[in-house]
Protein backbone atom coordinates (compact mmCIF):
# COMPACT_ATOMS: atom_id res chain seq x y z
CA UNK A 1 -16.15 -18.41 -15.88
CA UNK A 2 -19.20 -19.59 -15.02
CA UNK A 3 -22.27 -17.76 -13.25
CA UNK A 4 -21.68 -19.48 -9.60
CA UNK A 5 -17.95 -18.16 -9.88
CA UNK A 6 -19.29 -15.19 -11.06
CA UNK A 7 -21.62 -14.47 -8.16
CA UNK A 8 -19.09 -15.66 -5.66
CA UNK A 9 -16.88 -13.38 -6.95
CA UNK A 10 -19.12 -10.25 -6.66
CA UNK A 11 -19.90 -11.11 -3.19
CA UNK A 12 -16.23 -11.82 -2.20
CA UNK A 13 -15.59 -7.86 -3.62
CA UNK A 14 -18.57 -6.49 -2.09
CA UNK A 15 -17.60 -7.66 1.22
CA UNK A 16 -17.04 -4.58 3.39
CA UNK A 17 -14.14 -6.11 5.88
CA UNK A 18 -12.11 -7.31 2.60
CA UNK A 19 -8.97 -4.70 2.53
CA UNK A 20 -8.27 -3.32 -0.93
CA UNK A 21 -5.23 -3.46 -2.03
CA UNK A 22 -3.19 -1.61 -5.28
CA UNK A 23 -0.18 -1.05 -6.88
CA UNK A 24 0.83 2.17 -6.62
CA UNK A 25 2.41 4.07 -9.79
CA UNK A 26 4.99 6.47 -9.15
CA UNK A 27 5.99 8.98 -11.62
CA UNK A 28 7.39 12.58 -11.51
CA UNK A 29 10.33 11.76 -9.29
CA UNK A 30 11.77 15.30 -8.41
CA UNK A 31 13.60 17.58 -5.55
CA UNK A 32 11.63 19.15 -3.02
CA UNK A 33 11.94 22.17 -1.34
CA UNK A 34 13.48 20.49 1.71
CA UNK A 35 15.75 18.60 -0.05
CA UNK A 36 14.18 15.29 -0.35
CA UNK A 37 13.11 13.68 -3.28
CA UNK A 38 8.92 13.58 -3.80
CA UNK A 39 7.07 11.83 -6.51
CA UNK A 40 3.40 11.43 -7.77
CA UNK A 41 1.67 7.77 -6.26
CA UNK A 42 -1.35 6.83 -8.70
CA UNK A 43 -3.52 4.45 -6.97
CA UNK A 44 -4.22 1.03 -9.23
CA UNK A 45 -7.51 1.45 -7.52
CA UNK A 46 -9.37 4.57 -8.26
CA UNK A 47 -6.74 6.03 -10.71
CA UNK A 48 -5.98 9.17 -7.60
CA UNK A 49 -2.71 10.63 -8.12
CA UNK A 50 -0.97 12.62 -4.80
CA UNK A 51 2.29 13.73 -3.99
CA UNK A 52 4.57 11.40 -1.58
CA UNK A 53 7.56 11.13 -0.47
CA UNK A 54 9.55 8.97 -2.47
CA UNK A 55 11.47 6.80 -0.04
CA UNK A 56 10.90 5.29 2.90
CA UNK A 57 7.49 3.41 2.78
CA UNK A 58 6.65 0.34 1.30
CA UNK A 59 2.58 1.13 1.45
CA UNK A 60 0.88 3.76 1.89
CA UNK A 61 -3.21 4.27 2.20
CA UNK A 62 -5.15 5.88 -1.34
CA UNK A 63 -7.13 9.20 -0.05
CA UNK A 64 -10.11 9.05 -2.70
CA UNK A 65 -10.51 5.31 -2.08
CA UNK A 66 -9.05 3.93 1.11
CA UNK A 67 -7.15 1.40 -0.96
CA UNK A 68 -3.49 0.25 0.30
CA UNK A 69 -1.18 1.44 -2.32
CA UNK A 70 1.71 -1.19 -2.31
CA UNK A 71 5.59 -0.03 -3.70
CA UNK A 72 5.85 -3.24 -5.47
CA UNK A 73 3.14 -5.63 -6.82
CA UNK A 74 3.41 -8.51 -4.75
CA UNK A 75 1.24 -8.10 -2.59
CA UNK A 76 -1.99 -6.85 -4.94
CA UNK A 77 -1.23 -10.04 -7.11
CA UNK A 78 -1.21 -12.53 -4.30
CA UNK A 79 -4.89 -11.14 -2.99
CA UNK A 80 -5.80 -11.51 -6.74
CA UNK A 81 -5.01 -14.86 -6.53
CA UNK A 82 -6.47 -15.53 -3.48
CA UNK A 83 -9.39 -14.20 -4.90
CA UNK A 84 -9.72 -15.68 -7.94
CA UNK A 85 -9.64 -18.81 -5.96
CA UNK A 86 -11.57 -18.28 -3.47
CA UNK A 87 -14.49 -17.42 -6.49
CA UNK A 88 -13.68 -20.78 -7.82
CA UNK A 89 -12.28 -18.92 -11.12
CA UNK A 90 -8.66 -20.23 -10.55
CA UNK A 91 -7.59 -23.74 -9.67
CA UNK A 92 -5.88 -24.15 -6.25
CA UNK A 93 -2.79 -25.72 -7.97
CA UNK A 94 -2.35 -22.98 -10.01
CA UNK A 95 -3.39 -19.92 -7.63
CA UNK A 96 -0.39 -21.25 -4.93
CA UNK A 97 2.31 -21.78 -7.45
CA UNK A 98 1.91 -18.16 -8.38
CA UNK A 99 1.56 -16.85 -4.48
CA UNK A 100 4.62 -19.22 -4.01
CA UNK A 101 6.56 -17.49 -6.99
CA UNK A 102 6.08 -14.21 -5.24
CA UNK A 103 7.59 -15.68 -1.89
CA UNK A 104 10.22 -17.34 -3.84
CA UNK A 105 11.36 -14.45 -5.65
CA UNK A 106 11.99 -12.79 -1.89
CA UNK A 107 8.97 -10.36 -2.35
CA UNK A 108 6.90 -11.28 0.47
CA UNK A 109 6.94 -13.90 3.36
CA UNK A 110 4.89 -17.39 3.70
CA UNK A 111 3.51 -15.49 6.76
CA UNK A 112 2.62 -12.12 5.01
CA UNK A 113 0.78 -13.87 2.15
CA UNK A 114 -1.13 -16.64 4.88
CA UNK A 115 -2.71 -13.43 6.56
CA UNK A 116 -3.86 -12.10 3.38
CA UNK A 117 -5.57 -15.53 2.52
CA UNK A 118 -7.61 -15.81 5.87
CA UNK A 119 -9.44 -12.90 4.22
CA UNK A 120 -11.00 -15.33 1.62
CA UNK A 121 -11.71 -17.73 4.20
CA UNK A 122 -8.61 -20.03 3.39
CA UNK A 123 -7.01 -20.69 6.97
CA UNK A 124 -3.27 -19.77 7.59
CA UNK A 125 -3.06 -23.80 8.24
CA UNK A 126 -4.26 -24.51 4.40
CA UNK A 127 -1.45 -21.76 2.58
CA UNK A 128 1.38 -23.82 5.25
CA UNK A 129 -0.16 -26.71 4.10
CA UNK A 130 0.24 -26.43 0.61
CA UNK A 131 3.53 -24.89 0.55
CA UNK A 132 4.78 -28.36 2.38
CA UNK A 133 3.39 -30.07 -0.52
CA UNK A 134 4.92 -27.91 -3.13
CA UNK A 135 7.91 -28.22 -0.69
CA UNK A 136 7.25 -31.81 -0.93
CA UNK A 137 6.72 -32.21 -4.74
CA UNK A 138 10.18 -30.12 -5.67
CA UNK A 139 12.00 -32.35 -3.50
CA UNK A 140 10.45 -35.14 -5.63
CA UNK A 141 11.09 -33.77 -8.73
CA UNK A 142 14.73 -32.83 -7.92
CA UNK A 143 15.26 -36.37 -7.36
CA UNK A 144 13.53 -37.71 -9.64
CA UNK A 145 16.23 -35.80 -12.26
CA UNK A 146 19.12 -36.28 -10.33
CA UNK A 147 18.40 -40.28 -10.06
């Protein structure tokens, strides 16, 4: 990576407004006094482990760090991407097929992962944009086979 990514990088994780955003570890599933089943959430973040609930959320907010804890990784891997593009470490190409993978598989929606995007300063427009052309290129290669 080279130094210009590398600054652009820092600056893109020292910005205040970006939100954080983890996968949260749960371990320790067990019955709790009530009835319902608790667990222990460790944040990906800061490594904080508290007791939750164990269903019935999908993210939940890290007390030590403010970080969003997500249930599954989607979403902390497609502001990774994001990232790394946005610091010029990652290739646009690349960054989208892997934030499309996530959609594809079902995990998130084109919508959910546009919003995270506008927080590195790549316009809703540009993420629609680019799935059309991966849209576009599939199409292309699925006939390009079948012909």
């Amino acid at each position: 990576m080279s130094t210009q990514a590398i600054n652009r990088f820092r600056a893109i994780n020292a910005n205040p407004n970006r939100t954080k955003r983890a996968e949260a570890f749960l371990k320790n599933k067990r019955m709790s006094i009530g009835g319902s089943y608790v667990c222990d959430v460790t944040c990906g973040e800061c490594n904080d482990t508290a007791a939750a609930a164990f269903g019935g959320w999908d993210a939940i907010a890290c007390s030590q760090c403010g970080a969003e804890m997500y249930r599954h990784e989607a979403i902390p891997e497609i502001d990774s991407y994001y990232r790394l593009y946005a610091a010029g470490a990652c290739d646009k190409w690349h960054a989208f097929a892997q934030i499309f993978a996530y959609i594809d598989s079902s995990r998130v929606t084109l919508k959910q992962a546009a919003k995270i995007g506008t927080e590195y300063w790549v316009p809703e427009s540009a993420t629609y944009e680019m799935r059309q052309r991966f849209n576009a290129l599939d199409a292309a290669g699925k006939d390009a086979v079948t012909s």
